[in-house]
PDB file of N, CA and C in Angstrom:
ATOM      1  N   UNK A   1     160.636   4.822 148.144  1.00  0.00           N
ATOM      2  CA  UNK A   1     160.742   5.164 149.549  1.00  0.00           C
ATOM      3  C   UNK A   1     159.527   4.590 150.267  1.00  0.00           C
ATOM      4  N   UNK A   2     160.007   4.201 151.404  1.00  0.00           N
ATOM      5  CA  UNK A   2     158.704   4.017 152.337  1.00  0.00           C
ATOM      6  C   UNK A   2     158.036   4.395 152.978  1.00  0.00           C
ATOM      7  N   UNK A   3     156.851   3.834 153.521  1.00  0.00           N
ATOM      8  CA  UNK A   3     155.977   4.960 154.005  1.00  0.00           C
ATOM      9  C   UNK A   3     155.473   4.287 156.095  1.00  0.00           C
ATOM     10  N   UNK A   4     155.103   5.319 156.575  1.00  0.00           N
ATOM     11  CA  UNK A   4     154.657   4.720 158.056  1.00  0.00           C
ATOM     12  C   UNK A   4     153.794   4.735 157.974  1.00  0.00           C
ATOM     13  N   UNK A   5     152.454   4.380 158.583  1.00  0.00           N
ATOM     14  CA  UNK A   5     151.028   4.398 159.468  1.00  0.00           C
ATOM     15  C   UNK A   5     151.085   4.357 160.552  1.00  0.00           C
ATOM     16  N   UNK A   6     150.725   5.349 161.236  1.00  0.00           N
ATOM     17  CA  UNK A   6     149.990   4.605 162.692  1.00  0.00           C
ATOM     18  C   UNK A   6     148.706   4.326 163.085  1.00  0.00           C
ATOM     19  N   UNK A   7     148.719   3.381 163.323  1.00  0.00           N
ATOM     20  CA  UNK A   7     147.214   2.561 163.259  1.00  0.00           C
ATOM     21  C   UNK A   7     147.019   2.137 164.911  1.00  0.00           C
ATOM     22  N   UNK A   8     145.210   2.826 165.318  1.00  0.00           N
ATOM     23  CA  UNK A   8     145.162   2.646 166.542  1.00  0.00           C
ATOM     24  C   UNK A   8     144.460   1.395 166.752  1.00  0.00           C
ATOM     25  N   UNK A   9     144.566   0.695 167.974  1.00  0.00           N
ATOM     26  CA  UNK A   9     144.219  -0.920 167.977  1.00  0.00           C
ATOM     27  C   UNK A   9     142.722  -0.866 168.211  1.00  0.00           C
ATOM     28  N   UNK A  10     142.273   0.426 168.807  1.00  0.00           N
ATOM     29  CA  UNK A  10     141.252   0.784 169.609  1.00  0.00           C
ATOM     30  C   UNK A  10     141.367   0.315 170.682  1.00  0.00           C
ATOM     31  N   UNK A  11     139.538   0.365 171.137  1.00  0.00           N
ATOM     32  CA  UNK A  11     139.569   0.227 172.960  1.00  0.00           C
ATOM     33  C   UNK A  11     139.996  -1.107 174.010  1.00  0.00           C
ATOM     34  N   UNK A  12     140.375  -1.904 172.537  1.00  0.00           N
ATOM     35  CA  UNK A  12     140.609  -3.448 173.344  1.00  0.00           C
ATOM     36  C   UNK A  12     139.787  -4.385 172.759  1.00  0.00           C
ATOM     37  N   UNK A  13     138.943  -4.385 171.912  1.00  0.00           N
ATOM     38  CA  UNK A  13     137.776  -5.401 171.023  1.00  0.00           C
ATOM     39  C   UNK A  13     138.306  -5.059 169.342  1.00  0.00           C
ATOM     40  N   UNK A  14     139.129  -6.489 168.954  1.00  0.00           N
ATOM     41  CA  UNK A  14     139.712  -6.241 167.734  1.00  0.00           C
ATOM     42  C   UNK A  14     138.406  -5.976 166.654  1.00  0.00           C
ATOM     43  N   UNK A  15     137.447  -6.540 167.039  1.00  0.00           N
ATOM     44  CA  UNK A  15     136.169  -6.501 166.117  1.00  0.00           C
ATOM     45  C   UNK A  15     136.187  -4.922 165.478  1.00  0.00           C
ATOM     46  N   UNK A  16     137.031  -3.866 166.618  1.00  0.00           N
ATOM     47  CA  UNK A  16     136.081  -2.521 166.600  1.00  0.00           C
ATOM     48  C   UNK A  16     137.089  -1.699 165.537  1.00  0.00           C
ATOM     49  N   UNK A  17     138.199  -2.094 164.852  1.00  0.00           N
ATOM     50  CA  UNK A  17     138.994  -1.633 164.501  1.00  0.00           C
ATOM     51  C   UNK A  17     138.650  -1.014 163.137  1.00  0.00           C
ATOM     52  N   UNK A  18     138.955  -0.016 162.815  1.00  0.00           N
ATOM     53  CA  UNK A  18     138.831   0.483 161.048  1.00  0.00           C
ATOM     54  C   UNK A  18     138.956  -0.361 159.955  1.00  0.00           C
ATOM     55  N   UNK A  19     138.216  -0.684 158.801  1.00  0.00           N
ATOM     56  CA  UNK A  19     138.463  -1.161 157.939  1.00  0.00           C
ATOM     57  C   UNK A  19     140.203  -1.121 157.359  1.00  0.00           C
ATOM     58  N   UNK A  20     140.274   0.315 157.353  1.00  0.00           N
ATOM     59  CA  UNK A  20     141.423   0.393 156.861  1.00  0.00           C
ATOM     60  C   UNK A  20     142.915  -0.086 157.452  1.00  0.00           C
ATOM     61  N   UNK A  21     142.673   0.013 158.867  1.00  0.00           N
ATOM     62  CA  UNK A  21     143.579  -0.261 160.142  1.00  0.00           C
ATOM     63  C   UNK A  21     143.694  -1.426 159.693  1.00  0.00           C
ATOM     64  N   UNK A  22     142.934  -2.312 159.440  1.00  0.00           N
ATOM     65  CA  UNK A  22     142.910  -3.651 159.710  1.00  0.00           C
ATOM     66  C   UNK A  22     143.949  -3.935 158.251  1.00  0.00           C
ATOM     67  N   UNK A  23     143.308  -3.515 157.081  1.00  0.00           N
ATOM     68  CA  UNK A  23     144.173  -4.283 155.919  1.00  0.00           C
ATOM     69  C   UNK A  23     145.609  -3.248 155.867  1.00  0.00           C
ATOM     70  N   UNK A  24     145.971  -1.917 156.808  1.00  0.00           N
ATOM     71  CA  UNK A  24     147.345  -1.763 156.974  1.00  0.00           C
ATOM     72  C   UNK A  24     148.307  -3.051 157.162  1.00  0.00           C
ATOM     73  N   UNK A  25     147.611  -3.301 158.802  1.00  0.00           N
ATOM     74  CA  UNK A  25     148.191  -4.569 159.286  1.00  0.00           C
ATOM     75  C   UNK A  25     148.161  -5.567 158.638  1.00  0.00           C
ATOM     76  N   UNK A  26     146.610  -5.944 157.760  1.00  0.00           N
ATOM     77  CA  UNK A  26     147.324  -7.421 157.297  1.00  0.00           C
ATOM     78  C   UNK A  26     148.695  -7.577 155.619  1.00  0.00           C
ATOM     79  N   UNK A  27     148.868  -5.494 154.832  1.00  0.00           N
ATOM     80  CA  UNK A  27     149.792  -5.374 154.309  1.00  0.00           C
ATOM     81  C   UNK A  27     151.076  -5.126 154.589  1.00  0.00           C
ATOM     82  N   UNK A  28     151.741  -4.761 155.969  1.00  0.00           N
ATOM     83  CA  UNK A  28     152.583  -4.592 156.592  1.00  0.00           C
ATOM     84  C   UNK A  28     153.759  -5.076 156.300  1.00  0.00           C
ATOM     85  N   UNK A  29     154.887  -4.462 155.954  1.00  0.00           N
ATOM     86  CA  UNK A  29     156.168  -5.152 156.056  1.00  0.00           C
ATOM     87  C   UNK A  29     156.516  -5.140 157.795  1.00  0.00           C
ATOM     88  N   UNK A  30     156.390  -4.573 158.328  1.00  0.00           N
ATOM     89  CA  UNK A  30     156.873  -4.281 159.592  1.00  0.00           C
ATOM     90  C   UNK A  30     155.798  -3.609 160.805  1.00  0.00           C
ATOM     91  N   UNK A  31     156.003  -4.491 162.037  1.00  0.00           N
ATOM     92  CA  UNK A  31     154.468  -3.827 162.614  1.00  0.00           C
ATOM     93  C   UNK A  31     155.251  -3.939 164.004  1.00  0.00           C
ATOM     94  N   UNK A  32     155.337  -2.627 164.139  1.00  0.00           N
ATOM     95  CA  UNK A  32     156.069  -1.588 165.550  1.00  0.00           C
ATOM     96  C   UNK A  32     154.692  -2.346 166.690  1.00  0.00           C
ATOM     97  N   UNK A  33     154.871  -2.651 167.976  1.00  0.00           N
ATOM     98  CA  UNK A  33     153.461  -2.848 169.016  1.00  0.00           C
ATOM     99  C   UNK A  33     153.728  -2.943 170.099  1.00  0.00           C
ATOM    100  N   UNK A  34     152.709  -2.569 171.156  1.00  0.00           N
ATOM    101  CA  UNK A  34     153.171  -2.675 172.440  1.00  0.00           C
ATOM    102  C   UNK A  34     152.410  -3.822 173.008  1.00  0.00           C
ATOM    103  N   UNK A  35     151.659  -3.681 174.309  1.00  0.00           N
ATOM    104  CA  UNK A  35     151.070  -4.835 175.002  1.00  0.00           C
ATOM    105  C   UNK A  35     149.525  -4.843 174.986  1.00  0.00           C
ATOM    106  N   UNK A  36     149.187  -3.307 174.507  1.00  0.00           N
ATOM    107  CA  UNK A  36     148.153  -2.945 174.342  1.00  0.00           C
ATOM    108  C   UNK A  36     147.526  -3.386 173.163  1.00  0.00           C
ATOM    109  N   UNK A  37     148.111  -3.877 171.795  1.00  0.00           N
ATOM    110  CA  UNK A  37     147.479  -3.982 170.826  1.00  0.00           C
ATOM    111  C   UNK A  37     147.318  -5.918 170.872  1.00  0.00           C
ATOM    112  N   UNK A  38     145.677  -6.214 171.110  1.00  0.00           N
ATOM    113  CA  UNK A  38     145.293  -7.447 170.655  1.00  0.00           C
ATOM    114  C   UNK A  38     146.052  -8.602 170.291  1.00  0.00           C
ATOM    115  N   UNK A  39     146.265 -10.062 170.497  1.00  0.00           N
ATOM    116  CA  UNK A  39     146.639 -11.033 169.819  1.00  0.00           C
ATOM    117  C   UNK A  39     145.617 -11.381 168.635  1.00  0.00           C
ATOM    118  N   UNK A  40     144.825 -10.891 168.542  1.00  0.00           N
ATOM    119  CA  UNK A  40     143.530 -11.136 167.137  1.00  0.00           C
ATOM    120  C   UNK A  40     143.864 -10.397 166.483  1.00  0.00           C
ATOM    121  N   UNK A  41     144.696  -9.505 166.977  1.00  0.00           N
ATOM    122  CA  UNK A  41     144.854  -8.348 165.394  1.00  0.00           C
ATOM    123  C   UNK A  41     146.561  -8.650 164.864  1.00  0.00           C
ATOM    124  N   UNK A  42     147.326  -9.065 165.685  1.00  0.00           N
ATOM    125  CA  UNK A  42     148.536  -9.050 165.030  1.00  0.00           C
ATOM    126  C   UNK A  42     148.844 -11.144 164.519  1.00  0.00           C
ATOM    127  N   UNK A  43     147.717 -11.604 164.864  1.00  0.00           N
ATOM    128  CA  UNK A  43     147.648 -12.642 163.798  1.00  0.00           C
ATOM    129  C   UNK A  43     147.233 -12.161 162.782  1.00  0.00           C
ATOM    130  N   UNK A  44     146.220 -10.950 162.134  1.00  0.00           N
ATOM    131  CA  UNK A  44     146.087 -10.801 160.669  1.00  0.00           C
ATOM    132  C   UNK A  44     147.346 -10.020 160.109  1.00  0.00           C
ATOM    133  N   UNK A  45     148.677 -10.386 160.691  1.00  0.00           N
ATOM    134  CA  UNK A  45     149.754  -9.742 159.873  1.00  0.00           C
ATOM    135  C   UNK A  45     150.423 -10.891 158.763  1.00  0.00           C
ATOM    136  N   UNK A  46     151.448 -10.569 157.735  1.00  0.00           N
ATOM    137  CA  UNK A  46     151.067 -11.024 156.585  1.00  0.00           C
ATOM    138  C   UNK A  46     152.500 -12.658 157.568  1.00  0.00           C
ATOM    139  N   UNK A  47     152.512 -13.612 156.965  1.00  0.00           N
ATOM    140  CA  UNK A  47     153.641 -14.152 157.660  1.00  0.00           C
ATOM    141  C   UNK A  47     154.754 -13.493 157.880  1.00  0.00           C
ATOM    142  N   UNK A  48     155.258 -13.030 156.869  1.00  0.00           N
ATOM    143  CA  UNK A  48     156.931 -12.549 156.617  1.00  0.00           C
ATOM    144  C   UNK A  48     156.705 -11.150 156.962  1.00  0.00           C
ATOM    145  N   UNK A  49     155.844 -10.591 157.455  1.00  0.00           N
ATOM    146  CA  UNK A  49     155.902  -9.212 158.301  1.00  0.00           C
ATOM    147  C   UNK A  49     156.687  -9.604 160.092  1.00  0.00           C
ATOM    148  N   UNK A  50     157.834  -8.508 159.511  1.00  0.00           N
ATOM    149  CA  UNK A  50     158.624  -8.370 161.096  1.00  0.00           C
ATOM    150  C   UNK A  50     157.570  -8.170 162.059  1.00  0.00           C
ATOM    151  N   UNK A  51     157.509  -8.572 162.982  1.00  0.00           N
ATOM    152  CA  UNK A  51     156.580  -7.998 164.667  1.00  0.00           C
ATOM    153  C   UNK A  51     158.027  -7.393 165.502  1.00  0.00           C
ATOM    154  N   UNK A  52     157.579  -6.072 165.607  1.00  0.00           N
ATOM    155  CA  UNK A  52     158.822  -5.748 166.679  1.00  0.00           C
ATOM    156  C   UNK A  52     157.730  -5.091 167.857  1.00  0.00           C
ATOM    157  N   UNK A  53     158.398  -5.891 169.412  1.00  0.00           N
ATOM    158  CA  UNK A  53     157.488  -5.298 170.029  1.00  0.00           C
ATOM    159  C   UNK A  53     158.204  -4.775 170.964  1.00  0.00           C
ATOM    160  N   UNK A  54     157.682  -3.250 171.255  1.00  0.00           N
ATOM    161  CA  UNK A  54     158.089  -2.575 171.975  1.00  0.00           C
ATOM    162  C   UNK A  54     157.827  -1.983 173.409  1.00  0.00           C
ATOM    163  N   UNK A  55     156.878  -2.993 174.037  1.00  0.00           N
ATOM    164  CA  UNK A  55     156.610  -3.507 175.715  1.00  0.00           C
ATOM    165  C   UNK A  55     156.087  -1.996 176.002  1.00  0.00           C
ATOM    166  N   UNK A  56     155.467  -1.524 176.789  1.00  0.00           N
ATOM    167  CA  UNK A  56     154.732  -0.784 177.622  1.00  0.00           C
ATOM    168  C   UNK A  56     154.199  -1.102 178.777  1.00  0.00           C
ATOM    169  N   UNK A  57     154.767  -0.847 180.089  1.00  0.00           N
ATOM    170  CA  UNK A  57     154.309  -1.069 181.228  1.00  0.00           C
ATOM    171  C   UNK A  57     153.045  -0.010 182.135  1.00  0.00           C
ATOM    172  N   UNK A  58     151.892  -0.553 183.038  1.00  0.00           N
ATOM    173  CA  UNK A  58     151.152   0.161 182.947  1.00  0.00           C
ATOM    174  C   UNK A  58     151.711   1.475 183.877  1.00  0.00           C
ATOM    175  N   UNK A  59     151.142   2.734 183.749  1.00  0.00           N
ATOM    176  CA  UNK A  59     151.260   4.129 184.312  1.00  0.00           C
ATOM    177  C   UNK A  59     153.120   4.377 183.996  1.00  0.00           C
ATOM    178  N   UNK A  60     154.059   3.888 182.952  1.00  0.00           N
ATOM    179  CA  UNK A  60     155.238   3.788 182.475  1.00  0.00           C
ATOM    180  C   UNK A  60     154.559   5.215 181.571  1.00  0.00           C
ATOM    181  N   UNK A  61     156.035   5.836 181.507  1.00  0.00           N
ATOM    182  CA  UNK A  61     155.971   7.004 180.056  1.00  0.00           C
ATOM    183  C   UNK A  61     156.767   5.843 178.460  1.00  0.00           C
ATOM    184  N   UNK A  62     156.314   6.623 177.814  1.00  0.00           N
ATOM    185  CA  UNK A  62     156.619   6.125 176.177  1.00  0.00           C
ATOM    186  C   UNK A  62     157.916   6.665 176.275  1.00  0.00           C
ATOM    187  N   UNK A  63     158.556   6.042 175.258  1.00  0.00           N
ATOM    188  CA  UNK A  63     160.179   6.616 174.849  1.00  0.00           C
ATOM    189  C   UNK A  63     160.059   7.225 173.478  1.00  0.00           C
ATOM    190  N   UNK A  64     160.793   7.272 173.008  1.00  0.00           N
ATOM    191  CA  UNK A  64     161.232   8.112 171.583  1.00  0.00           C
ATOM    192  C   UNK A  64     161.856   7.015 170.934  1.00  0.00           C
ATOM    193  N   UNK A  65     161.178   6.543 169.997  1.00  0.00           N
ATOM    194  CA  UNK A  65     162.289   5.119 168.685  1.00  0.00           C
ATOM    195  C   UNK A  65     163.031   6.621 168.088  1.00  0.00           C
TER     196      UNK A  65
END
């Protein structure tokens, strides 16, 4: 069975991210994201990891996947 993470991008400086955050993403089969998370961080995803992105507009509410 599989498992989720949610992994926060932080404040906007991929530098600042958790050790661990970081090698989630670069083990990832699948990486859920909105507009908020970095182009420096979702290049360390593995190639054949799905990117599904799920857009966030600003002062917009979140939905329910």
């Amino acid at each position: 069975m599989g498992r989720v993470f949610i992994v926060g991008a932080g404040p906007g400086d991929p530098e600042l991210i958790t050790l661990k955050g970081l090698r989630l993403i670069e083990t990832a089969d699948a990486i859920v994201y909105d507009r908020l998370v970095p182009q420096a961080l979702l290049s360390r995803a593995r190639p054949q990891a799905l990117l599904v992105y799920v857009g966030k507009k600003p002062g917009g509410q979140g939905g329910i996947l």
